[in-house]
Protein backbone atom coordinates (compact mmCIF):
# COMPACT_ATOMS: atom_id res chain seq x y z
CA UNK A 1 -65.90 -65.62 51.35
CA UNK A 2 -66.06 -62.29 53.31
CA UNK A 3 -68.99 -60.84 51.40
CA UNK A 4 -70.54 -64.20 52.18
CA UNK A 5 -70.04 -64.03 55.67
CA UNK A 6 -71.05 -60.48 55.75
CA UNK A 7 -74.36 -60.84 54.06
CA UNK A 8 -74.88 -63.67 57.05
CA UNK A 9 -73.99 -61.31 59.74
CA UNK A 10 -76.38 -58.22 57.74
CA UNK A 11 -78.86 -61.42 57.61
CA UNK A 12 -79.04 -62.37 61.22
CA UNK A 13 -78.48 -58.76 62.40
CA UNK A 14 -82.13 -58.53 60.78
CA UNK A 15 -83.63 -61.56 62.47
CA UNK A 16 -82.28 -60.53 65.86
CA UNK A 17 -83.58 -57.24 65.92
CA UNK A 18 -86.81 -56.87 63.61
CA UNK A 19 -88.99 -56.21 66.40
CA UNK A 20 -89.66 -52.34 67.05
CA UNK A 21 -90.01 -51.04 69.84
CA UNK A 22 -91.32 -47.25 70.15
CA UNK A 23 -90.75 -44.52 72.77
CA UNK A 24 -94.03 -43.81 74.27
CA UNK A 25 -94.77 -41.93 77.50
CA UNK A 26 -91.09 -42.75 79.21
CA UNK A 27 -91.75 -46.18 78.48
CA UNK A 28 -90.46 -48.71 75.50
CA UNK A 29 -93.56 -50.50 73.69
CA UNK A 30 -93.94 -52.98 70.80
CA UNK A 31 -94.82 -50.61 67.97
CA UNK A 32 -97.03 -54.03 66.64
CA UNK A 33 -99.00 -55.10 69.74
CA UNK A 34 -101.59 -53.41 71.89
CA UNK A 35 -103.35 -54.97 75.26
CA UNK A 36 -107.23 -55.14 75.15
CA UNK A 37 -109.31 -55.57 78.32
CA UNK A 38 -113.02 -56.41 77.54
CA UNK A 39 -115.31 -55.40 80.00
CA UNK A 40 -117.33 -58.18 82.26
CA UNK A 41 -120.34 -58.85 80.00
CA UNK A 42 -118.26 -58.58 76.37
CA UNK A 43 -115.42 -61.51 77.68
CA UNK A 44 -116.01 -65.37 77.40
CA UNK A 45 -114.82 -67.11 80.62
CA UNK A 46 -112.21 -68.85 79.64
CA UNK A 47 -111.68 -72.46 79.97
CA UNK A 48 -115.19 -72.77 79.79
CA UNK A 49 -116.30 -70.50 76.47
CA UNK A 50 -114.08 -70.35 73.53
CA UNK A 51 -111.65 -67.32 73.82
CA UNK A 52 -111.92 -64.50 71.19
CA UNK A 53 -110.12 -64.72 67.53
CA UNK A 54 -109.75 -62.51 64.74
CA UNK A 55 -113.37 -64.31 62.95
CA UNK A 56 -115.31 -63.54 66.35
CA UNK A 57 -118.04 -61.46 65.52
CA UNK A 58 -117.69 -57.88 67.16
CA UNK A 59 -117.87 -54.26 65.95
CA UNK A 60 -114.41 -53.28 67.30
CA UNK A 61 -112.78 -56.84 65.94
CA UNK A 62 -113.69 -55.61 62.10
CA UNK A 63 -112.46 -51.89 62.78
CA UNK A 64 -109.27 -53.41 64.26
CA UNK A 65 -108.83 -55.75 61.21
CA UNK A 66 -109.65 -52.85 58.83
CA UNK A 67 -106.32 -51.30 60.99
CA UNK A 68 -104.71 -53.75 60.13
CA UNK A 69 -104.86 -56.63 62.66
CA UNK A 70 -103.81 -59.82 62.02
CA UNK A 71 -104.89 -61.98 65.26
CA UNK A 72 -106.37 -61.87 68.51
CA UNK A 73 -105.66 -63.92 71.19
CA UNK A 74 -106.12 -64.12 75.35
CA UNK A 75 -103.51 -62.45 77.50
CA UNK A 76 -102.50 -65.49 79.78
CA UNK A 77 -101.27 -69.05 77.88
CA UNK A 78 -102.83 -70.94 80.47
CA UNK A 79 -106.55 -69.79 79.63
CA UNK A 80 -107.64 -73.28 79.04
CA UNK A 81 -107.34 -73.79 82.39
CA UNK A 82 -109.19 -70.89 84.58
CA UNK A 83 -110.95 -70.81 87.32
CA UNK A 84 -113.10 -68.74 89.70
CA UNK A 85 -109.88 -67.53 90.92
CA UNK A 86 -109.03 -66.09 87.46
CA UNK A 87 -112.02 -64.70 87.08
CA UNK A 88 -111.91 -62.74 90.20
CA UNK A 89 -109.00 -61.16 89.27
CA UNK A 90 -110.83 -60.07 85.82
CA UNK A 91 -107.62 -62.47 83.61
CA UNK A 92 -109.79 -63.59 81.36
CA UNK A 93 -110.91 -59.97 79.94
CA UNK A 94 -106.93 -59.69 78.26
CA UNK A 95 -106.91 -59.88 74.91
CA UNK A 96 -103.14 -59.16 72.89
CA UNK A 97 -104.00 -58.01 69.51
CA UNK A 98 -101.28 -57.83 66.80
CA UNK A 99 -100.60 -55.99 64.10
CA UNK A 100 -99.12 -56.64 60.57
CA UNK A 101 -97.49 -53.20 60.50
CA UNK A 102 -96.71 -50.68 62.69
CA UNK A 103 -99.57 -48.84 64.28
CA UNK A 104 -99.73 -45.10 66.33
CA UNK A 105 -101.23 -45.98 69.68
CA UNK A 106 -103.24 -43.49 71.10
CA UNK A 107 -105.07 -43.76 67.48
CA UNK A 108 -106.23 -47.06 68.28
CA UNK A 109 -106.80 -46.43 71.58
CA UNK A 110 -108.55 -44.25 71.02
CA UNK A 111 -111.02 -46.11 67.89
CA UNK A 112 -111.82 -48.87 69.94
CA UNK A 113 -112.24 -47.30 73.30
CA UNK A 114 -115.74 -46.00 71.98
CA UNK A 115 -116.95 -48.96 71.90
CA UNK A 116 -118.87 -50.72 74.72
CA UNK A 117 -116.95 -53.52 75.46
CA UNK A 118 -113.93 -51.96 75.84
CA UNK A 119 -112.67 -51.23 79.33
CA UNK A 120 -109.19 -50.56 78.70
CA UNK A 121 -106.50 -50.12 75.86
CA UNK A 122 -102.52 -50.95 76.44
CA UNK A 123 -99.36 -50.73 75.19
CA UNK A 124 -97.44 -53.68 75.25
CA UNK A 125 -94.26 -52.78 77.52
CA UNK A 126 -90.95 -53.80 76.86
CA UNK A 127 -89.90 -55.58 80.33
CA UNK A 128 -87.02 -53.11 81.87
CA UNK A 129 -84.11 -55.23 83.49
CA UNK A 130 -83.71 -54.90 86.98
């Protein structure tokens, strides 16, 4: 019965923590996730154009998948639903891209900032508690 229990605990203990999270520049980031931000031209506007995925048809999208990426998706859940307000504020250029594996960074970064429709490359930041 105790093994059994243990091997639950070891089990769960897994589950609960199986997201890693990185040091990286003071800061804690998902060692799986990085933040895209396409510039003006490159982005659909959202809730009127269909957001980008993982099939859409861009140079950076196949050397991301080749780096393993597994799916690429807006920033904001609400996307459906912009307006001119969220486009003023530039929402609808996020992008979270995710990783199978864990991935170095300022590699990526550093790949896919070469490419024209790339404004900006992220970490995704662990939220500190106030």
């Amino acid at each position: 019965m105790k093994i059994k229990l243990l091997f639950l605990l070891i089990l769960l203990y897994s589950f609960l923590f199986a997201e890693k999270w990185n040091d990286y520049g003071g800061h804690r980031i998902d060692s799986k996730i990085i933040i895209i931000k396409l510039n003006k031209n490159s982005a659909p506007l959202l809730g009127t154009e269909d957001a980008l995925t993982i099939q859409s048809r861009f140079d950076f999208i196949d050397l991301l998948k080749d780096d393993g990426a597994i799916s690429i998706k807006p920033l904001f859940s609400n996307f459906r639903n912009f307006s001119e307000k969220h486009y003023e504020f530039s929402l609808h250029q996020y992008y979270v891209v995710s990783f199978n594996y864990e991935i170095n960074f300022d590699k990526i970064a550093q790949l896919i900032l070469q490419f024209s429709e790339i404004e900006l490359v992220e970490p995704s930041y662990r939220k500190k508690q106030i």
